[in-house]
N, C-alpha and C. Protein backbone atom coordinates (compact mmCIF):
# COMPACT_ATOMS: atom_id res chain seq x y z
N UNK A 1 -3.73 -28.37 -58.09
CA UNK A 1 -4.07 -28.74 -59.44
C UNK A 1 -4.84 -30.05 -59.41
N UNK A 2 -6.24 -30.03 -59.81
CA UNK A 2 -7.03 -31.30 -60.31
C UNK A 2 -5.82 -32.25 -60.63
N UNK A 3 -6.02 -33.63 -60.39
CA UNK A 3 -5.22 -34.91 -60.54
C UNK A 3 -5.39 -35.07 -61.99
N UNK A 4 -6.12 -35.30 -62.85
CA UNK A 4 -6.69 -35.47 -64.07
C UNK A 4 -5.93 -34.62 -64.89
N UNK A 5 -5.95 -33.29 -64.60
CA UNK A 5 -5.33 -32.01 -65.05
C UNK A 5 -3.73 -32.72 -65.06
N UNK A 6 -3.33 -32.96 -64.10
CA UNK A 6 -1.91 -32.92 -63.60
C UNK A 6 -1.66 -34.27 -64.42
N UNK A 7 -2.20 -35.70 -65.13
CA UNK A 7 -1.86 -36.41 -64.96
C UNK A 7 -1.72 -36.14 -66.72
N UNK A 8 -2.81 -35.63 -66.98
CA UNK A 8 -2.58 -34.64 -68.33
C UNK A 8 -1.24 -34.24 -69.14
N UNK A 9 -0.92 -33.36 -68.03
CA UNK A 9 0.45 -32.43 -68.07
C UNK A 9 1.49 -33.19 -68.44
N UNK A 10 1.68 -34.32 -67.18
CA UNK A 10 2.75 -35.08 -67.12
C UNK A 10 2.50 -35.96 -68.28
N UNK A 11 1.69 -36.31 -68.91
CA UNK A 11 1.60 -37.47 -70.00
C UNK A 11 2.12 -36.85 -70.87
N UNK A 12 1.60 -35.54 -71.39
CA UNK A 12 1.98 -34.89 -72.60
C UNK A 12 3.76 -34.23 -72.30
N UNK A 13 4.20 -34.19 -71.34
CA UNK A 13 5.69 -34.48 -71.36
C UNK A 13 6.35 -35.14 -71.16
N UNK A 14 5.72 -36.38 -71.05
CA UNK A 14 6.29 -37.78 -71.35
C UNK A 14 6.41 -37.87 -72.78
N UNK A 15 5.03 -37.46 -73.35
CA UNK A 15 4.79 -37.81 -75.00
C UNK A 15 6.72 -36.63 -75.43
N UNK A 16 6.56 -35.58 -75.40
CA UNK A 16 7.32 -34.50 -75.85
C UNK A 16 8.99 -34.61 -75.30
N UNK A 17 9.05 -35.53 -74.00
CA UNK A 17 10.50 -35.13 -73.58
C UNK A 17 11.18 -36.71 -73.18
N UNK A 18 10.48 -37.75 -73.07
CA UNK A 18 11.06 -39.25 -72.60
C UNK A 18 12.34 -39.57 -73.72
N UNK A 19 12.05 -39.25 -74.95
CA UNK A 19 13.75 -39.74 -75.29
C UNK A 19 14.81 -39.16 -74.85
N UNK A 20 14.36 -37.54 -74.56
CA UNK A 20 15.87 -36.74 -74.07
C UNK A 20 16.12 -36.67 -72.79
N UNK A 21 14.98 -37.18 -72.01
CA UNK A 21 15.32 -37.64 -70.59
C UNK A 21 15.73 -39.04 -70.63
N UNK A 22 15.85 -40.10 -71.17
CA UNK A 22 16.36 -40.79 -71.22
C UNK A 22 17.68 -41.52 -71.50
N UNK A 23 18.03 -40.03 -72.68
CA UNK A 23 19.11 -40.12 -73.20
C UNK A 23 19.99 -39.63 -71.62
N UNK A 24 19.75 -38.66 -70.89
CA UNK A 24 20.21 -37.93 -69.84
C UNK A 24 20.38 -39.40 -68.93
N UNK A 25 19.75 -40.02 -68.71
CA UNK A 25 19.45 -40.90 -67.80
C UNK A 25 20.71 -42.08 -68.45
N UNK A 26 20.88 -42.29 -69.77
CA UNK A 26 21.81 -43.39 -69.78
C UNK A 26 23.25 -43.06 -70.37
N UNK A 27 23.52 -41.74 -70.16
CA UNK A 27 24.59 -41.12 -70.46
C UNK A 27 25.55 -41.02 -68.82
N UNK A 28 24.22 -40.88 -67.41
CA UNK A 28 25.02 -40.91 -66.21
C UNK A 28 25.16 -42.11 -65.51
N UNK A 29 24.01 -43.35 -66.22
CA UNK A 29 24.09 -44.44 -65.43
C UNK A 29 24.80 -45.38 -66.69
N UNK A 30 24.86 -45.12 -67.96
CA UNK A 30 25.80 -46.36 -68.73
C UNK A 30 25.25 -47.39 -68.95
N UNK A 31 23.83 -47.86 -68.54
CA UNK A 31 23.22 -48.78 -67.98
C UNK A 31 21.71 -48.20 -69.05
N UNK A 32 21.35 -49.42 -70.16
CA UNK A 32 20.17 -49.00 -70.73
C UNK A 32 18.97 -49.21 -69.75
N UNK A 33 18.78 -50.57 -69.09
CA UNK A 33 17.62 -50.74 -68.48
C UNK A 33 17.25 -50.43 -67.13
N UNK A 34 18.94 -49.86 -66.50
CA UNK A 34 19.13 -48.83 -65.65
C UNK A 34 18.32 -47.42 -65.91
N UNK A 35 18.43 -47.11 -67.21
CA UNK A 35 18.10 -45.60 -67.84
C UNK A 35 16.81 -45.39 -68.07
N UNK A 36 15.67 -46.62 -68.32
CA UNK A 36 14.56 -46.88 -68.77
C UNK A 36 13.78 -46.72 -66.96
N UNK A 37 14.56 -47.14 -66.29
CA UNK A 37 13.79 -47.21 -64.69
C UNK A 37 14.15 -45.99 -64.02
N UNK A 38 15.16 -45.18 -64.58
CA UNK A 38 14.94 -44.07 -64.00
C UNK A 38 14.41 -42.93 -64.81
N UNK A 39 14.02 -43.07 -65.94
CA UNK A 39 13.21 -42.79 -66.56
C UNK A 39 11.82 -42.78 -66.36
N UNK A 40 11.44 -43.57 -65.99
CA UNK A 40 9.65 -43.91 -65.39
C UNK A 40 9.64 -43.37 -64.11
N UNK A 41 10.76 -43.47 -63.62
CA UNK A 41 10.79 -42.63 -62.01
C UNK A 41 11.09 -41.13 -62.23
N UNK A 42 11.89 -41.14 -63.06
CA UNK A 42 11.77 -39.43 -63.13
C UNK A 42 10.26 -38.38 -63.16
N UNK A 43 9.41 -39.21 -64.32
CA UNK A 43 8.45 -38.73 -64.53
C UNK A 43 7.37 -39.01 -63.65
N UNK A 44 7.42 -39.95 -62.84
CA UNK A 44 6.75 -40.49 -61.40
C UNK A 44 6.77 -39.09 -60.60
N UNK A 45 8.25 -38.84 -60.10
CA UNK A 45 8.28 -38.06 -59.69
C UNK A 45 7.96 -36.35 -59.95
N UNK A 46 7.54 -36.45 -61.49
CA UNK A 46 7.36 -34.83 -61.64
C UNK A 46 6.00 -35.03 -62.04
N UNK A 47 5.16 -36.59 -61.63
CA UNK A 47 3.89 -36.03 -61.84
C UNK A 47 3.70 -35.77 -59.99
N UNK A 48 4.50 -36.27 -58.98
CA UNK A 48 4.13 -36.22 -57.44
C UNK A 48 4.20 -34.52 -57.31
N UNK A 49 5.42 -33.89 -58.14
CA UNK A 49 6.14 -32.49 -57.93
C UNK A 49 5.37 -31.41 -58.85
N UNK A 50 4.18 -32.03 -59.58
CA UNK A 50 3.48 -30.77 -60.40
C UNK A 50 3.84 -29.53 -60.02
N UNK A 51 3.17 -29.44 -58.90
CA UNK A 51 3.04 -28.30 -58.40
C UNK A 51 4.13 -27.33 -58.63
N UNK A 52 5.41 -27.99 -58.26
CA UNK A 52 6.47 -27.22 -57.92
C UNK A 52 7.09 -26.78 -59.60
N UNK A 53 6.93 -26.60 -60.28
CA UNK A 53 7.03 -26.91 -61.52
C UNK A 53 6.47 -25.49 -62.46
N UNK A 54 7.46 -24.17 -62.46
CA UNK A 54 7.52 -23.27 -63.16
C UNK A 54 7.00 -22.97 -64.24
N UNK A 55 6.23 -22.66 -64.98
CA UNK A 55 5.35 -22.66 -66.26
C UNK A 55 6.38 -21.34 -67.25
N UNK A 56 6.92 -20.76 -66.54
CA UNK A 56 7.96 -19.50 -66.78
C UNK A 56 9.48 -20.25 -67.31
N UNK A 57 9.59 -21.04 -66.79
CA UNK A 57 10.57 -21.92 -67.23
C UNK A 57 10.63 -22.89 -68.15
N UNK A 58 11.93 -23.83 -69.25
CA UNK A 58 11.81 -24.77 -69.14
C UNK A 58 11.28 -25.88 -68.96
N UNK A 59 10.24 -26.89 -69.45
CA UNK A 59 10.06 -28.36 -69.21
C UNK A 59 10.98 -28.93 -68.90
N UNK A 60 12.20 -28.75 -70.34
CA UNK A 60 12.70 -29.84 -70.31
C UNK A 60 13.96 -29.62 -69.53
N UNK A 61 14.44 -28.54 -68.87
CA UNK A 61 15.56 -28.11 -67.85
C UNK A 61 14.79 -28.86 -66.67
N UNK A 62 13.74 -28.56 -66.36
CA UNK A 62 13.45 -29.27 -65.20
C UNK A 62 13.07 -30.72 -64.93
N UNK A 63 12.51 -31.32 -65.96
CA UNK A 63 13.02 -32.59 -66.44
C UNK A 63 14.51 -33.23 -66.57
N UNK A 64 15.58 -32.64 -66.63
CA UNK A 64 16.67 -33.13 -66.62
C UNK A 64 17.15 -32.97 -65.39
N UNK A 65 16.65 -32.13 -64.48
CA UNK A 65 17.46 -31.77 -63.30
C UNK A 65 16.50 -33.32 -62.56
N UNK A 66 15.41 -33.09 -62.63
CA UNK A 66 14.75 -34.89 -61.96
C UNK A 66 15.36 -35.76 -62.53
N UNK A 67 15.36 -35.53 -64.01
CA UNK A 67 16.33 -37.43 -63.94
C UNK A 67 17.84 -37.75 -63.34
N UNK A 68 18.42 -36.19 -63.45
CA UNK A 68 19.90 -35.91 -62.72
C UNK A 68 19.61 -36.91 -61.46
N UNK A 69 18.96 -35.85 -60.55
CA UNK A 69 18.71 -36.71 -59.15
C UNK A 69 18.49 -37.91 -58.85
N UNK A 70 17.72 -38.56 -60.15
CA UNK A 70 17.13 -39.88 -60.01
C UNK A 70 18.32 -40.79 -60.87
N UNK A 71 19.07 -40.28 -61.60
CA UNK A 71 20.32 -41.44 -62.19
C UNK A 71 20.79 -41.33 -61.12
N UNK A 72 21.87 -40.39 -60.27
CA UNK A 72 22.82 -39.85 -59.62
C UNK A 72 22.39 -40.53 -58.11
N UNK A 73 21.28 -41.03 -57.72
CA UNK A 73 20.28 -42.27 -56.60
C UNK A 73 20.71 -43.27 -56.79
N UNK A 74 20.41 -43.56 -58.20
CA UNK A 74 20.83 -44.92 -58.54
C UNK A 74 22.01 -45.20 -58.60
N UNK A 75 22.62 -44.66 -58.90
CA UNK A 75 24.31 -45.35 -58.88
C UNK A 75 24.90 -44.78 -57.40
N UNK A 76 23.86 -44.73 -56.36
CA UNK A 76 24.26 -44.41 -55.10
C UNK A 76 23.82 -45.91 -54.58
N UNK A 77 22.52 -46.08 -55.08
CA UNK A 77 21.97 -47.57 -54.46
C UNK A 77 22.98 -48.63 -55.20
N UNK A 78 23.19 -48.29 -56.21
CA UNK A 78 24.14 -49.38 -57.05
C UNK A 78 25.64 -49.82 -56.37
N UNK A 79 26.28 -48.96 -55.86
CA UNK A 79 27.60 -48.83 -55.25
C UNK A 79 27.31 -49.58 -53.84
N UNK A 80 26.14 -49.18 -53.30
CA UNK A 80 25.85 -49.82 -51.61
C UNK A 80 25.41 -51.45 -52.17
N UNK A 81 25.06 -51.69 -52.84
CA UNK A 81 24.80 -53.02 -53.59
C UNK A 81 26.19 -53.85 -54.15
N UNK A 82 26.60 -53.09 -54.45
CA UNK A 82 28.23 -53.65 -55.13
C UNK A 82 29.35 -53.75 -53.82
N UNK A 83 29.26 -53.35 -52.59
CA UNK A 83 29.74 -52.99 -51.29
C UNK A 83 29.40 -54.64 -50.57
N UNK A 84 27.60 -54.41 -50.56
CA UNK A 84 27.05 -55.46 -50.11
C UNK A 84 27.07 -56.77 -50.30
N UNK A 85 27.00 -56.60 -51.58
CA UNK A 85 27.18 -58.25 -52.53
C UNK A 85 27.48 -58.01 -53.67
N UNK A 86 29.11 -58.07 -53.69
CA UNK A 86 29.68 -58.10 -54.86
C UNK A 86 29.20 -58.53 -55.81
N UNK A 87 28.60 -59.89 -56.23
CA UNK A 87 28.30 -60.93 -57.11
C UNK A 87 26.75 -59.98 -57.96
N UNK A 88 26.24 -59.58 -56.91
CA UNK A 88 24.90 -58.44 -57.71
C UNK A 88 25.37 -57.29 -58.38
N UNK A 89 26.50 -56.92 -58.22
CA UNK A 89 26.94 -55.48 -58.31
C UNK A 89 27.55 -55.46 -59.54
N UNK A 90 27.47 -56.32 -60.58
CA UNK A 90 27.66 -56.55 -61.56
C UNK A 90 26.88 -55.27 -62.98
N UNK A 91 28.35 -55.07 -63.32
CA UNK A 91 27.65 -53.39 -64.45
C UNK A 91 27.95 -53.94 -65.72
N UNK A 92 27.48 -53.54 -66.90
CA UNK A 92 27.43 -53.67 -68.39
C UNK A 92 27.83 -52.98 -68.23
N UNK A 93 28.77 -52.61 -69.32
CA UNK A 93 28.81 -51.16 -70.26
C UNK A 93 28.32 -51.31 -71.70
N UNK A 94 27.70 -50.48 -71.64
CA UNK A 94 26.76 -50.79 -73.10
C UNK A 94 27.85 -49.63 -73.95
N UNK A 95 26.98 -50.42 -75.06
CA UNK A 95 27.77 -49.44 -76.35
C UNK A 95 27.00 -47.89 -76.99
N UNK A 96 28.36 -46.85 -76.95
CA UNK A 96 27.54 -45.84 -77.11
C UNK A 96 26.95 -45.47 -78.60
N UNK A 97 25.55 -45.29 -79.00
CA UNK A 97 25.11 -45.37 -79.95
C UNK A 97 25.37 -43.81 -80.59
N UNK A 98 25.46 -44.11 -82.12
CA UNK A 98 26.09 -42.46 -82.67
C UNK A 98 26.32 -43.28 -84.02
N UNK A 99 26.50 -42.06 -84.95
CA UNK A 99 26.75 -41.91 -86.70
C UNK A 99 28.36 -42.30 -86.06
N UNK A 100 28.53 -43.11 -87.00
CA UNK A 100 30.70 -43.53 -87.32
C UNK A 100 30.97 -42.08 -88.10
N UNK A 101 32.48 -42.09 -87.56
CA UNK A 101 33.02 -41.01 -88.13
C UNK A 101 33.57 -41.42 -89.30
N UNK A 102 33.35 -42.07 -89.64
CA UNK A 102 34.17 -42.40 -91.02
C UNK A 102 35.95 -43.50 -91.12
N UNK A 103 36.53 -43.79 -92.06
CA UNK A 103 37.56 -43.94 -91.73
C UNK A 103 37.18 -45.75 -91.68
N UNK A 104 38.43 -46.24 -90.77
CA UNK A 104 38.77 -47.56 -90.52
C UNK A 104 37.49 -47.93 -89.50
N UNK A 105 36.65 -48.48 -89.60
CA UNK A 105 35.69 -49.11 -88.60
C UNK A 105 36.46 -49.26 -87.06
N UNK A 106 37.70 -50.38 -86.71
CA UNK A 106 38.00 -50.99 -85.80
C UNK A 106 38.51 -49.54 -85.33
N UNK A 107 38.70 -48.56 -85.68
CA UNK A 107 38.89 -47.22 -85.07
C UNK A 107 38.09 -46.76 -83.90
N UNK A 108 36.78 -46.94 -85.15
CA UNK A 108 35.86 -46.08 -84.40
C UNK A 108 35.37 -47.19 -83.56
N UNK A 109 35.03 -48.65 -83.19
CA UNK A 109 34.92 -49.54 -82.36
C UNK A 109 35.93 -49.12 -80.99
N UNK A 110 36.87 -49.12 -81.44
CA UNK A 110 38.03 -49.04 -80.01
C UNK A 110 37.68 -47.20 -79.46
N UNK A 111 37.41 -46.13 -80.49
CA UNK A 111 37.25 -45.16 -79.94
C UNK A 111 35.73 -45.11 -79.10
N UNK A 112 34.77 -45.61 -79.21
CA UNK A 112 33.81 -45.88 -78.58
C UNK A 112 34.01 -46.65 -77.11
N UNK A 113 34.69 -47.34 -77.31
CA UNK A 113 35.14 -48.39 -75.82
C UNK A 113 35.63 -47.14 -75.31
N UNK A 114 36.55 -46.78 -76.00
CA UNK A 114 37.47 -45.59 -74.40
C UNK A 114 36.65 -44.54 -73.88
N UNK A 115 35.70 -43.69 -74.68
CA UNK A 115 34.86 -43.06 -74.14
C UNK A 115 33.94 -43.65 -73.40
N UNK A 116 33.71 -44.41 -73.96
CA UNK A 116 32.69 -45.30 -72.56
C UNK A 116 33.19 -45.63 -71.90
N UNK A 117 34.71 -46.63 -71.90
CA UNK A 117 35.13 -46.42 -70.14
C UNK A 117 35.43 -45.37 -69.64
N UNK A 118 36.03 -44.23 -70.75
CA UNK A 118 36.31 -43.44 -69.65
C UNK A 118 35.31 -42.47 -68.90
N UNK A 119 34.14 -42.63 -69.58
CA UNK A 119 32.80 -41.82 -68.92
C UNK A 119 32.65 -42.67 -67.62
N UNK A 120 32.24 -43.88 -67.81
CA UNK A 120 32.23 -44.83 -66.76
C UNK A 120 32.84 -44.67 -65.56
N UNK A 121 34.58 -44.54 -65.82
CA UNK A 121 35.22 -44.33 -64.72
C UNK A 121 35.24 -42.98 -63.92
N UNK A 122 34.16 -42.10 -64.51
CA UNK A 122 34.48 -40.86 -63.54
C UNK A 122 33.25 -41.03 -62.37
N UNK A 123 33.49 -40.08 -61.00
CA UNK A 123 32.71 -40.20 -60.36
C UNK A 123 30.96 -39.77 -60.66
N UNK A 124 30.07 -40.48 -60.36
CA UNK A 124 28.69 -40.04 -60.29
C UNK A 124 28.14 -38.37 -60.94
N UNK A 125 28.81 -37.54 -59.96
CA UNK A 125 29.16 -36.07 -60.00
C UNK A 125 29.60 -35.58 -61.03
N UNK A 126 30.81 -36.47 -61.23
CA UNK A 126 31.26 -35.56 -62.58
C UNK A 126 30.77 -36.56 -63.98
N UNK A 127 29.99 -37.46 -63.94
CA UNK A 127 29.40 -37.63 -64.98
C UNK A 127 28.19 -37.38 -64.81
N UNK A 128 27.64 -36.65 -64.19
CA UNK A 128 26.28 -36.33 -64.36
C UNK A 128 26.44 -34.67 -64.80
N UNK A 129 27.42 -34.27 -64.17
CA UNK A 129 27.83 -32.59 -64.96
C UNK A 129 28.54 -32.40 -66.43
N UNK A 130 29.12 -33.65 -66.35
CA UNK A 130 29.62 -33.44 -67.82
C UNK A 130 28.40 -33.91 -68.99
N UNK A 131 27.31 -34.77 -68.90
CA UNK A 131 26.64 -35.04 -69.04
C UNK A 131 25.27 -34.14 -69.72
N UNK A 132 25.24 -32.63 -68.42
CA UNK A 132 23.99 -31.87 -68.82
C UNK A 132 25.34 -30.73 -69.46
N UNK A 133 26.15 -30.74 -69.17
CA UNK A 133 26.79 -29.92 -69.85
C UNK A 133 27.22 -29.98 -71.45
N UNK A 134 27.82 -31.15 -71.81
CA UNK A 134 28.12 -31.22 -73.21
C UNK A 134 27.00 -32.42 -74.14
N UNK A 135 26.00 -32.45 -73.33
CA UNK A 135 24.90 -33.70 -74.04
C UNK A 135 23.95 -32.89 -74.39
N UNK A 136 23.72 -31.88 -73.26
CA UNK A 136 22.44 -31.10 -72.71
C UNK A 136 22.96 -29.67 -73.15
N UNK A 137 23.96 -28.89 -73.35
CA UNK A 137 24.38 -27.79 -73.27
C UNK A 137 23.73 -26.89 -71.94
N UNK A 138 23.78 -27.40 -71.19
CA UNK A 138 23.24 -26.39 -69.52
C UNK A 138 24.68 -25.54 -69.30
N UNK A 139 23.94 -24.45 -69.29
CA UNK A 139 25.43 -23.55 -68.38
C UNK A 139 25.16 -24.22 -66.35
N UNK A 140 26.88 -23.41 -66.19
CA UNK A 140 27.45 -24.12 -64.68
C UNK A 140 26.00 -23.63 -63.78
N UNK A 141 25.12 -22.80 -64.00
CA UNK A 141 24.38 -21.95 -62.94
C UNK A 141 23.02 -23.32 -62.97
N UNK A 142 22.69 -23.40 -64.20
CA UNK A 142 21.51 -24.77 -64.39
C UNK A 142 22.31 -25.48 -63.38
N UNK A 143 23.39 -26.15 -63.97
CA UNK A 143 23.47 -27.66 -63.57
C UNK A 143 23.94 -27.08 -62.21
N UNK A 144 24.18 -26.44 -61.59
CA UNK A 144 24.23 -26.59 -60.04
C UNK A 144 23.25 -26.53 -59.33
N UNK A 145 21.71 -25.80 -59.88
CA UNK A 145 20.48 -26.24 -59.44
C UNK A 145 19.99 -27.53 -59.45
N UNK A 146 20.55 -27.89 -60.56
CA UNK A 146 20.43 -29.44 -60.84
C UNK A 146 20.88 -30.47 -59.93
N UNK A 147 22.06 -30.39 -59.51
CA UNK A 147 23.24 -30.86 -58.80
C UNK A 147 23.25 -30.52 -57.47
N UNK A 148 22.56 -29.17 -57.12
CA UNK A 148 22.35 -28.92 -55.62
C UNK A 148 23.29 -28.34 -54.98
N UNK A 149 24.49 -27.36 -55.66
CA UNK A 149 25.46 -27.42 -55.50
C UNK A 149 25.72 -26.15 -56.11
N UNK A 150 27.33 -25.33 -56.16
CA UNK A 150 27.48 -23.84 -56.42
C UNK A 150 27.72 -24.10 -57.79
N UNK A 151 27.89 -23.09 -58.69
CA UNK A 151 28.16 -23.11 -59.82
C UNK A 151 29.73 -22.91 -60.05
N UNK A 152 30.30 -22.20 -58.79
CA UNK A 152 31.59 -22.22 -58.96
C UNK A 152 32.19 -24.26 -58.55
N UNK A 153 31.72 -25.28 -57.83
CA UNK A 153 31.90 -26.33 -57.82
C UNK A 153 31.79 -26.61 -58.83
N UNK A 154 30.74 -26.41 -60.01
CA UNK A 154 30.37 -27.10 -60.85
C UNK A 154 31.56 -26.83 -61.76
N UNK A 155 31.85 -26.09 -61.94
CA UNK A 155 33.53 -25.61 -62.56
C UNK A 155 34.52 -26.50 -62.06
N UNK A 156 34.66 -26.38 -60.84
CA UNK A 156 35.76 -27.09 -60.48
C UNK A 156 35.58 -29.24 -61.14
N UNK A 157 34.10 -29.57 -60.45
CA UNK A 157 34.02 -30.64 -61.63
C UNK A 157 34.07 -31.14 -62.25
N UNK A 158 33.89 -29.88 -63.63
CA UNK A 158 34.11 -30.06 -64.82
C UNK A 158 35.44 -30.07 -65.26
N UNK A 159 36.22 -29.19 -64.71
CA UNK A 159 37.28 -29.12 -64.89
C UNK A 159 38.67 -29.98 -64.18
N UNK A 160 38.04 -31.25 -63.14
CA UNK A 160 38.68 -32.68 -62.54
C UNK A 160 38.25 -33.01 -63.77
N UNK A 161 37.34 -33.49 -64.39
CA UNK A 161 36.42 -34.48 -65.40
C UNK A 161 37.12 -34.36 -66.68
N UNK A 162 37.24 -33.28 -66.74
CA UNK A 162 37.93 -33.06 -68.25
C UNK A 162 39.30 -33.32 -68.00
N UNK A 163 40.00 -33.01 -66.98
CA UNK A 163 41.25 -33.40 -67.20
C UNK A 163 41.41 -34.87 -67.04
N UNK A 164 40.74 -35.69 -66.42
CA UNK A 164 40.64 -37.10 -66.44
C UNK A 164 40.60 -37.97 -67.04
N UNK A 165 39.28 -37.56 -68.09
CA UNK A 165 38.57 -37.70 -69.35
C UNK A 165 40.05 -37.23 -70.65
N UNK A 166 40.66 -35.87 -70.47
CA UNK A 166 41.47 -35.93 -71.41
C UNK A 166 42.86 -37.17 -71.39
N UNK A 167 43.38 -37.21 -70.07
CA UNK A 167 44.48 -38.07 -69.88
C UNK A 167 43.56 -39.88 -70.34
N UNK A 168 42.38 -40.14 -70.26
CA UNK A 168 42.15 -41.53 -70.36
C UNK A 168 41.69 -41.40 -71.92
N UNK A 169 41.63 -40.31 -72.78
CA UNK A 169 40.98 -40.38 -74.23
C UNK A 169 42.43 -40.43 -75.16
N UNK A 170 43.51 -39.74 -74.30
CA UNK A 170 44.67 -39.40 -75.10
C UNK A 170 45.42 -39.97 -75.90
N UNK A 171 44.52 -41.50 -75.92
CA UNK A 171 44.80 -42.99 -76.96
C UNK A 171 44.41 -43.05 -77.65
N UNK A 172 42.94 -42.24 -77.74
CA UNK A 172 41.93 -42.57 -78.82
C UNK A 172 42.54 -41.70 -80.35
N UNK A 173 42.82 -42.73 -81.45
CA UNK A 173 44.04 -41.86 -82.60
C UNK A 173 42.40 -40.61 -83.08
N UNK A 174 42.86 -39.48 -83.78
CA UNK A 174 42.07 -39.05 -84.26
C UNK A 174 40.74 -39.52 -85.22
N UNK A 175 39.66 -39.18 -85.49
CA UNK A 175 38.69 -39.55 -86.31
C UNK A 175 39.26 -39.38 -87.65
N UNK A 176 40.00 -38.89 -88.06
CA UNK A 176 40.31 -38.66 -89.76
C UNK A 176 41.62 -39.03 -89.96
N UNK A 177 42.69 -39.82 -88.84
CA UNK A 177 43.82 -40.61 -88.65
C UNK A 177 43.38 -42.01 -89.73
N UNK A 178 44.59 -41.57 -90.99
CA UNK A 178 44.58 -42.37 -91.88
C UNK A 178 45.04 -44.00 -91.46
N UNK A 179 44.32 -45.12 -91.30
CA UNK A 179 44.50 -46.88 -90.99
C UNK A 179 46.10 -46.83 -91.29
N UNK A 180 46.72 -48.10 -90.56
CA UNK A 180 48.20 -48.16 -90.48
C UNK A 180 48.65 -48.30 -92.11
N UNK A 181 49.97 -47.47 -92.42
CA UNK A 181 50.22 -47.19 -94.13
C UNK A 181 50.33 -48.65 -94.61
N UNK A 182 50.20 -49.37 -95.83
CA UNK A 182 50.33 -50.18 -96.42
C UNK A 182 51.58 -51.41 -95.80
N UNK A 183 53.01 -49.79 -96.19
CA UNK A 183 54.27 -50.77 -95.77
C UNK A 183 54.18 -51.16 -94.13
N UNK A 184 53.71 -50.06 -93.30
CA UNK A 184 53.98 -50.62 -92.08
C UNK A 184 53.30 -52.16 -92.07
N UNK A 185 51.93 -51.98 -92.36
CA UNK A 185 51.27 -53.47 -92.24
C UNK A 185 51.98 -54.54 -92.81
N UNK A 186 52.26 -54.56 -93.80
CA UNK A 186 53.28 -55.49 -94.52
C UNK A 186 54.62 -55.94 -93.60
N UNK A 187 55.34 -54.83 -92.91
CA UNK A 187 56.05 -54.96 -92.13
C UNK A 187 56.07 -56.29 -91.15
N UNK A 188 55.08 -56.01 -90.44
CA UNK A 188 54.19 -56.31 -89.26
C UNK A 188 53.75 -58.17 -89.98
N UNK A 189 52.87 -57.96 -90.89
CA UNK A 189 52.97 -59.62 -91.64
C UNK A 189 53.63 -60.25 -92.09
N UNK A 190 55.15 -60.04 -92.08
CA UNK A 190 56.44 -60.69 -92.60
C UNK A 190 56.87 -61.76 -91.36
């Protein structure tokens, strides 16, 4: 493919797909300006990979499976960095952006922290599958192309992740859990 042609291609799915590859990108790394650099590398890389690049398929499946690879790098280089020199290896957790569910604010503040740590705390793997799975809706057969890996693993994954994810969320009170009753608070300020 002419370079010009190709550089074409890739621009106009930059124009059409960079927020939802991005979103992909800072859902596995947690990390916004983490998400923005593998973002520019993703698409680096699928203007080097034109070629390989199905016209029968998906853009944006194959776009997510490159930024997969390219978050799922980075928090490989990130960990050998945090190994190396602790003092660099230093992570944000940023805050996850979304509509409030309604209700008591400091709710939905503290329910935001636990999902973000607890996304945080799962391995690479299983936040990059839980990731194209419930962000992305990919069935197990995508994301193991994605992932490089069987689709029956990708099950097993999902299903460490979720039980992990359920035991570290199992604090978070419901979204429509009415603020502490009047008397208890009163209680509590005496």
């Amino acid at each position: 493919m002419d370079r010009e042609l190709r550089l074409q291609s890739v621009d106009r799915a930059y124009r059409d797909h960079a927020d939802d590859v991005y979103r992909v990108a800072y859902a596995i790394l947690r990390d916004p300006d983490g998400a923005v650099d593998a973002t520019h590398d993703a698409f680096a890389r699928a203007f080097e990979r034109w070629e390989q690049y199905d016209p029968d398929r998906p853009l944006r499946a194959w776009l997510h499976g490159i930024v997969a690879h390219v978050a799922l790098d980075a928090l490989r280089r990130r960990r050998v960095r945090q190994l190396a020199a602790p003092t660099l290896g230093r992570i944000d957790v940023a805050r996850i952006d979304g509509p409030g569910a309604g209700g008591d604010p400091s709710l939905e503040v503290i329910r935001r922290q636990i999902v973000d740590e607890g996304l945080a705390g799962l391995k690479p793997d299983a936040r990059a599958a839980i990731v194209l799975r419930h962000y992305c809706g990919y069935d197990y057969a995508e994301i193991a192309g994605f992932l490089r890996t069987s689709p029956g693993n990708v099950g097993s994954i999902l299903s460490r992740a979720h039980a992990t994810l359920r035991e570290r969320l199992g604090a978070i009170p419901p979204a429509d859990a009415p603020a502490t009753p009047p008397a208890t608070a009163r209680e509590v300020l005496r």
